[in-house]
Each structure stands twice: as structure tokens, then as C-alpha cells.
C-alpha atoms as a PDB file:
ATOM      1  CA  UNK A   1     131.841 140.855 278.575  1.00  0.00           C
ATOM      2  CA  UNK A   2     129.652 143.462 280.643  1.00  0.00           C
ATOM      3  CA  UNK A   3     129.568 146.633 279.286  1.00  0.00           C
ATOM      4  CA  UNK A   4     127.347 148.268 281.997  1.00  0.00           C
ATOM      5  CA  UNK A   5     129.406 151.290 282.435  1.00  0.00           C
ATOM      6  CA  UNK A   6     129.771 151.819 278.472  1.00  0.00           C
ATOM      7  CA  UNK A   7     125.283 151.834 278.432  1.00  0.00           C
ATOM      8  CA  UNK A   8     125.035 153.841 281.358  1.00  0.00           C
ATOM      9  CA  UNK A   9     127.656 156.910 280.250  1.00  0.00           C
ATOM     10  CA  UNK A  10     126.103 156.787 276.626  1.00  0.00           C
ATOM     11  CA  UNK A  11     122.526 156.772 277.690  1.00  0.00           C
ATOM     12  CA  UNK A  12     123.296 159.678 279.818  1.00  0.00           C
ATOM     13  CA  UNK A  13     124.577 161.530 277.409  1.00  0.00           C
ATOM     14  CA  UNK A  14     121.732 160.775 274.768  1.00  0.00           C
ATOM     15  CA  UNK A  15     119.054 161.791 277.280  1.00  0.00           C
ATOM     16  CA  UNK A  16     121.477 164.935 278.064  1.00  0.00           C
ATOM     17  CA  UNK A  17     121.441 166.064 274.161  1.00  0.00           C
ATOM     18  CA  UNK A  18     117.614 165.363 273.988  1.00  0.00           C
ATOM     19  CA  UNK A  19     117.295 168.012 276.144  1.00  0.00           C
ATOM     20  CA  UNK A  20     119.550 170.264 274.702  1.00  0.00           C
ATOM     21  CA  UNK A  21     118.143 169.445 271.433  1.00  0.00           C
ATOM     22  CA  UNK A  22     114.416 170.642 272.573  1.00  0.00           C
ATOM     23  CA  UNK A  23     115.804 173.208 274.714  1.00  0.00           C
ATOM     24  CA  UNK A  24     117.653 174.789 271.467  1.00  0.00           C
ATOM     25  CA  UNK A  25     114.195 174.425 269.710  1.00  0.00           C
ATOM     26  CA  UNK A  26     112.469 175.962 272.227  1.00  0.00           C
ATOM     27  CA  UNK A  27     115.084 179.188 272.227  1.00  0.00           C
ATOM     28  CA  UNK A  28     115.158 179.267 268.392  1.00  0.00           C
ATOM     29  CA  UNK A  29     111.167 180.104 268.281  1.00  0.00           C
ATOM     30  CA  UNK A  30     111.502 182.737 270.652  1.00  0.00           C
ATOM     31  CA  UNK A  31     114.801 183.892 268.798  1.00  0.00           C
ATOM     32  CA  UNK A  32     112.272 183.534 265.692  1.00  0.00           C
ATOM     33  CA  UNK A  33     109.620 185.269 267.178  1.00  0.00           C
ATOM     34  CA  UNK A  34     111.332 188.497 268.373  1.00  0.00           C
ATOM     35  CA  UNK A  35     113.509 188.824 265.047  1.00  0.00           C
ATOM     36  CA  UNK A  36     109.579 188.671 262.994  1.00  0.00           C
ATOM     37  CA  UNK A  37     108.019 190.320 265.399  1.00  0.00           C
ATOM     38  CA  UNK A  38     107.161 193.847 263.262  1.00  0.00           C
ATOM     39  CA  UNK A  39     106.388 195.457 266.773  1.00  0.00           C
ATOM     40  CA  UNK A  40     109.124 193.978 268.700  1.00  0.00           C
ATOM     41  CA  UNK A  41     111.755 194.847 265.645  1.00  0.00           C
ATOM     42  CA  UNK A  42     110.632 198.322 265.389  1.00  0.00           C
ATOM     43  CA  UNK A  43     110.951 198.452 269.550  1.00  0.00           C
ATOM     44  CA  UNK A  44     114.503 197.469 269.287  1.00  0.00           C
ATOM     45  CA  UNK A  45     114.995 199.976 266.491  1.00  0.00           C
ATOM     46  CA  UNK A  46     113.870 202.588 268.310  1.00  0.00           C
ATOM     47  CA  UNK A  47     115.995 201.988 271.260  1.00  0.00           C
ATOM     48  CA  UNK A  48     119.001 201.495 269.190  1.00  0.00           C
ATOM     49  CA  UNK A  49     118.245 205.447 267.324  1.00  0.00           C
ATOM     50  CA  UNK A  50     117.977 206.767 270.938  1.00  0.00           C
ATOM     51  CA  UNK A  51     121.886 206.349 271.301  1.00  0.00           C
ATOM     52  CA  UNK A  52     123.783 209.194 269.489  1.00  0.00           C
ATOM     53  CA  UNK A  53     126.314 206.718 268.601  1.00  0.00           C
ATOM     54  CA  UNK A  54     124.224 204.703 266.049  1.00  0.00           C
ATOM     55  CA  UNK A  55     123.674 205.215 262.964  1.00  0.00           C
ATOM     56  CA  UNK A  56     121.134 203.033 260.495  1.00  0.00           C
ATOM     57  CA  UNK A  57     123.946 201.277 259.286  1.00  0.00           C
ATOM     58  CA  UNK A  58     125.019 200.168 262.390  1.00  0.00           C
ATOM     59  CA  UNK A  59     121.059 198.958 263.312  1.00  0.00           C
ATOM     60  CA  UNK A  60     120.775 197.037 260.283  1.00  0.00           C
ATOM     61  CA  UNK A  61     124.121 195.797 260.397  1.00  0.00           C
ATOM     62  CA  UNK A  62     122.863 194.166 264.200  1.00  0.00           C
ATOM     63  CA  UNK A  63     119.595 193.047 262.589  1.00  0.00           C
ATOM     64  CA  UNK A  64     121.701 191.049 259.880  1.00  0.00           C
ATOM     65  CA  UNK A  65     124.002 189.875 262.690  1.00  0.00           C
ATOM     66  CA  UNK A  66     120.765 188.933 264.046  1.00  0.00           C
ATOM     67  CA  UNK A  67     120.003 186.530 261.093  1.00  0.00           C
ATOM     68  CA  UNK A  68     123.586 185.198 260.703  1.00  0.00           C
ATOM     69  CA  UNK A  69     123.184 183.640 264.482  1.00  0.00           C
ATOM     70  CA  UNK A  70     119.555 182.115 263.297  1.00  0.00           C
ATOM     71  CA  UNK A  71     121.561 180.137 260.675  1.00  0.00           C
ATOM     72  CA  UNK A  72     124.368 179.276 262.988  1.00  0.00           C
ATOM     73  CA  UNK A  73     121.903 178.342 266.057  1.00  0.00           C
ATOM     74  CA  UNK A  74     120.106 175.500 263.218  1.00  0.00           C
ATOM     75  CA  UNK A  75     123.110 174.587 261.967  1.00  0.00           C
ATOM     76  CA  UNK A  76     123.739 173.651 265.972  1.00  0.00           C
ATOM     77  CA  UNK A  77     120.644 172.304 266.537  1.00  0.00           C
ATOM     78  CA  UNK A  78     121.194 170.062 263.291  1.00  0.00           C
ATOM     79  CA  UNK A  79     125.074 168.756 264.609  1.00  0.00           C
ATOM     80  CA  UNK A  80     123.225 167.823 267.880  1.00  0.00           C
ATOM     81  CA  UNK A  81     120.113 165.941 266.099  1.00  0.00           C
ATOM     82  CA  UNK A  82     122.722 163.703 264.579  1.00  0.00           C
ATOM     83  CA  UNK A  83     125.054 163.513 267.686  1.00  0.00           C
ATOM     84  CA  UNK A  84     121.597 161.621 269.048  1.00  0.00           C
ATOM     85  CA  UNK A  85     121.572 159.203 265.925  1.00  0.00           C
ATOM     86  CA  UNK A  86     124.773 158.395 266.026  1.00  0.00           C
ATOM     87  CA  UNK A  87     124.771 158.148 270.073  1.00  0.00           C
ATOM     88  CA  UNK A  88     121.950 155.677 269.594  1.00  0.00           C
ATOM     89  CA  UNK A  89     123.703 154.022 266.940  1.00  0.00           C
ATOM     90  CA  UNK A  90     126.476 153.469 269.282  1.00  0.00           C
ATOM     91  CA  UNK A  91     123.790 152.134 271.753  1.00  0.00           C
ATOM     92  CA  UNK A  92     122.804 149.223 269.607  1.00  0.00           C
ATOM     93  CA  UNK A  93     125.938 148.445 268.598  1.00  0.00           C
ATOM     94  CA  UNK A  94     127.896 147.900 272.144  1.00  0.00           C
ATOM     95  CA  UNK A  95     124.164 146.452 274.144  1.00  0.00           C
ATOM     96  CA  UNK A  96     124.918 142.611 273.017  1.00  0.00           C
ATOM     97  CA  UNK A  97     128.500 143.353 272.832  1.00  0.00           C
ATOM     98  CA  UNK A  98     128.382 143.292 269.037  1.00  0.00           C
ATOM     99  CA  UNK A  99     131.287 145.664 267.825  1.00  0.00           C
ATOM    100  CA  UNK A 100     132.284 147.505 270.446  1.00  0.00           C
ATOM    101  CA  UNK A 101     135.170 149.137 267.855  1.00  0.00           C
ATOM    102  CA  UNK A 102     132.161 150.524 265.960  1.00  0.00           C
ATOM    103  CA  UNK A 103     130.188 152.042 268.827  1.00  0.00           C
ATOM    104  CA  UNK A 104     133.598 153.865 270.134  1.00  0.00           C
ATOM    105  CA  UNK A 105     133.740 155.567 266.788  1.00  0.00           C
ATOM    106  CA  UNK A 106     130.138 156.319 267.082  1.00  0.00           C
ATOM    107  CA  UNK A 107     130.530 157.895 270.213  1.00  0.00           C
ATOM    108  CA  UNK A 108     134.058 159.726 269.610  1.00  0.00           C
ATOM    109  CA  UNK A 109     131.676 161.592 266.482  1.00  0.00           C
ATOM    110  CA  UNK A 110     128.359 161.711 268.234  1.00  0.00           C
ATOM    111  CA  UNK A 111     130.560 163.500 270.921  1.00  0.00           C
ATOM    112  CA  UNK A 112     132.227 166.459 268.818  1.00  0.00           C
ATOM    113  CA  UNK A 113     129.283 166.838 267.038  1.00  0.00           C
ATOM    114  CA  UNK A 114     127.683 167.201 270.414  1.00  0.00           C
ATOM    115  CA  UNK A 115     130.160 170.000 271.278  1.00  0.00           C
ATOM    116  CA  UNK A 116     133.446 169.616 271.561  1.00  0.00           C
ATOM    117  CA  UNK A 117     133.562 170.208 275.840  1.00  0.00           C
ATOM    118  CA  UNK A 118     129.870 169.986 276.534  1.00  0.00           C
ATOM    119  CA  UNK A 119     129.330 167.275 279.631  1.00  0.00           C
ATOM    120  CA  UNK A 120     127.427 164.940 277.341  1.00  0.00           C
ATOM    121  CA  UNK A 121     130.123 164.840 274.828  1.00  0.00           C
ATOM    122  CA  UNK A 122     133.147 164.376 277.678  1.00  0.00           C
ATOM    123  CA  UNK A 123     130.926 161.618 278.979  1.00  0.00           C
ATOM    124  CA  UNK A 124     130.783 160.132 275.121  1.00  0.00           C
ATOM    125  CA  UNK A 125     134.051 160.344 275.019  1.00  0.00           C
ATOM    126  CA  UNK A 126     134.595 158.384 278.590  1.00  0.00           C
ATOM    127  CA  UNK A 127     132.537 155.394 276.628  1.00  0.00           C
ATOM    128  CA  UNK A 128     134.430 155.005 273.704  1.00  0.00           C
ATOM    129  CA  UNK A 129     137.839 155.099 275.761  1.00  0.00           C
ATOM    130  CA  UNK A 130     136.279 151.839 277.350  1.00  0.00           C
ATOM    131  CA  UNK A 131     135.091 150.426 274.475  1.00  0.00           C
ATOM    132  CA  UNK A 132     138.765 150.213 273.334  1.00  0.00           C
ATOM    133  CA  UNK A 133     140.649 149.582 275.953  1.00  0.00           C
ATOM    134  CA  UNK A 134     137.957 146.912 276.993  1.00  0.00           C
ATOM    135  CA  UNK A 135     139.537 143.547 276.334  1.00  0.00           C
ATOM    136  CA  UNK A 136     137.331 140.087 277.254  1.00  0.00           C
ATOM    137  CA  UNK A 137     139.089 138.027 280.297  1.00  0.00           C
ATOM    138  CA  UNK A 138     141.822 135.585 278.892  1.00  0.00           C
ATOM    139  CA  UNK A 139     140.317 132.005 279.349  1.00  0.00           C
ATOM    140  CA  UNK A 140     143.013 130.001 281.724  1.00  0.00           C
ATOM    141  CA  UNK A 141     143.097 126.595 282.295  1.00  0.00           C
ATOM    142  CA  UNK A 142     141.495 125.576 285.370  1.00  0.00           C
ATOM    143  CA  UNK A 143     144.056 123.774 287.712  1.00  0.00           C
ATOM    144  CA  UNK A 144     143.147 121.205 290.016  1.00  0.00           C
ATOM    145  CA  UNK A 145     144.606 120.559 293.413  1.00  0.00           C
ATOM    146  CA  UNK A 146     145.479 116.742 292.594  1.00  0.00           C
ATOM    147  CA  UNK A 147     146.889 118.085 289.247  1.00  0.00           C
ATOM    148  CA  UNK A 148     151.035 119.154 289.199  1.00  0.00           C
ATOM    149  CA  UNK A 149     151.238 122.169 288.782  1.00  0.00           C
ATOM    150  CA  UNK A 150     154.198 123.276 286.492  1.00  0.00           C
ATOM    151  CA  UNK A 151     157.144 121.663 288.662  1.00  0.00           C
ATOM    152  CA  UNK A 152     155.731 123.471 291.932  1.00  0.00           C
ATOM    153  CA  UNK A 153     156.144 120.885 295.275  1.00  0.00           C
ATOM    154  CA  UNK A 154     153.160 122.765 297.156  1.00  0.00           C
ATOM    155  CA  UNK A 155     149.846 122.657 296.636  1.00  0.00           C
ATOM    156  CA  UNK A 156     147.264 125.430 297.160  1.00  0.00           C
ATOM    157  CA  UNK A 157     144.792 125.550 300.116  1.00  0.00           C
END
């Protein structure tokens, strides 16, 4: 059974959350590097005490918001590392048309762990549709013209 369209969706989408994955990297060292950054922290500081609204509460209460979304952006960053192992796993599974069953799970987890509406994960979820509803050609007997054909009279052209 060809299963072109099932390779081509899911290697889309593993490319797409590479990408994602280094881009998220690549923000969460600059996210790293302004939140350690004495200089930069004591910058932001000083702009926050120049409102007459703040108070030092309220500053440290943004700087520990600040940490909270450091935690949530690797926890992120970890869902879509194994998105891209299970995405692969998927890969492997449905390129010889071994279990096709198996890669459509694959895919349905690799895609909400992708994110739930991202484009990678709605194209993940596209393959493992087809990997279910997928069903090999029925193998009919081949009919001759000098065979009778089930009481018909006529014979095809």
C-alpha cells in the first residue's frame, strides 16, 4: 500500500518542530540571559520604581513571575523534544508499511504534545486520520473475456 502522503505530512511536521524546538532554545538563553543579567535586572528594576504605582512587592512579584515562565517555557521545550521522538517513531513505523495502527497513535501523541493547534500538530493529526482509515485494495478475481461472467449475456470490450 503507498503511504506517500502519510511520510510527506509527518516529515513536515518533524522538520517543523525541529525548528521550533531550536528556536525555543534559542529564546530560552536570551530569556536566561536577561533574567541573570545583574545589570539588565537592576535596569528593569529601576524602570519598574519609576512608576508611582509599584511597589517592591509588586517588582519582585514580576521577577518571580519571571522564573515561573522559565520553568513553563522548558517544560515546553521538553513536550516538543518528545513530540520529535515519537514523530520519528511514527516515521519508522508506517515507511515499509509495518503497523500503520501504531504510527497513527504515534502521531495523534506526538501531535498534542506538539501543541494542541500548532500547524505541525494539525498536520500530525491529518497522518494518523490516514493511517486509519487507510485500508489495502481488496484483491478481485481477474475476469477474462472468454470466461462467463456471473449469468451476464454480454461481454466487455
Amino acid at each position: 500500500m503507498n503511504r506517500t502522503a502519510e511520510r510527506v505530512l509527518s516529515i513536515i511536521a518533524v522538520v517543523m518542530s525541529a525548528v521550533g524546538t531550536i528556536f525555543a532554545f534559542i529564546g530560552m538563553g536570551f530569556f536566561n540571559l536577561i533574567k541573570n543579567d545583574p545589570a539588565i535586572r537592576q535596569e528593569m528594576e529601576m524602570e519598574f520604581m519609576a512608576d508611582p504605582t509599584m511597589t517592591p512587592a509588586d517588582v519582585e512579584a514580576i521577577f518571580t513571575f519571571f522564573d515561573v515562565i522559565g520553568g513553563f517555557m522548558w517544560l515546553i521545550i521538553i513536550a516538543m523534544i518528545l513530540s520529535i521522538i515519537l514523530n520519528i517513531i511514527g516515521i519508522v513505523n508506517i515507511w515499509n508499511n509495518k503497523n500503520a495502527k501504531l504510527a497513527g497513535i504515534m502521531f495523534i501523541i506526538a501531535g498534542v504534545l506538539a501543541g494542541i493547534l500548532s500547524l505541525s500538530s494539525i498536520l500530525l493529526y491529518i497522518a494518523a486520520i490516514l493511517c486509519f482509515t487507510k485500508k489495502p485494495p481488496l484483491q478481485e478475481d481477474i475476469q477474462f473475456a472468454d470466461q462467463p461472467h456471473d449469468g451476464d449475456t454480454m461481454r466487455p470490450l
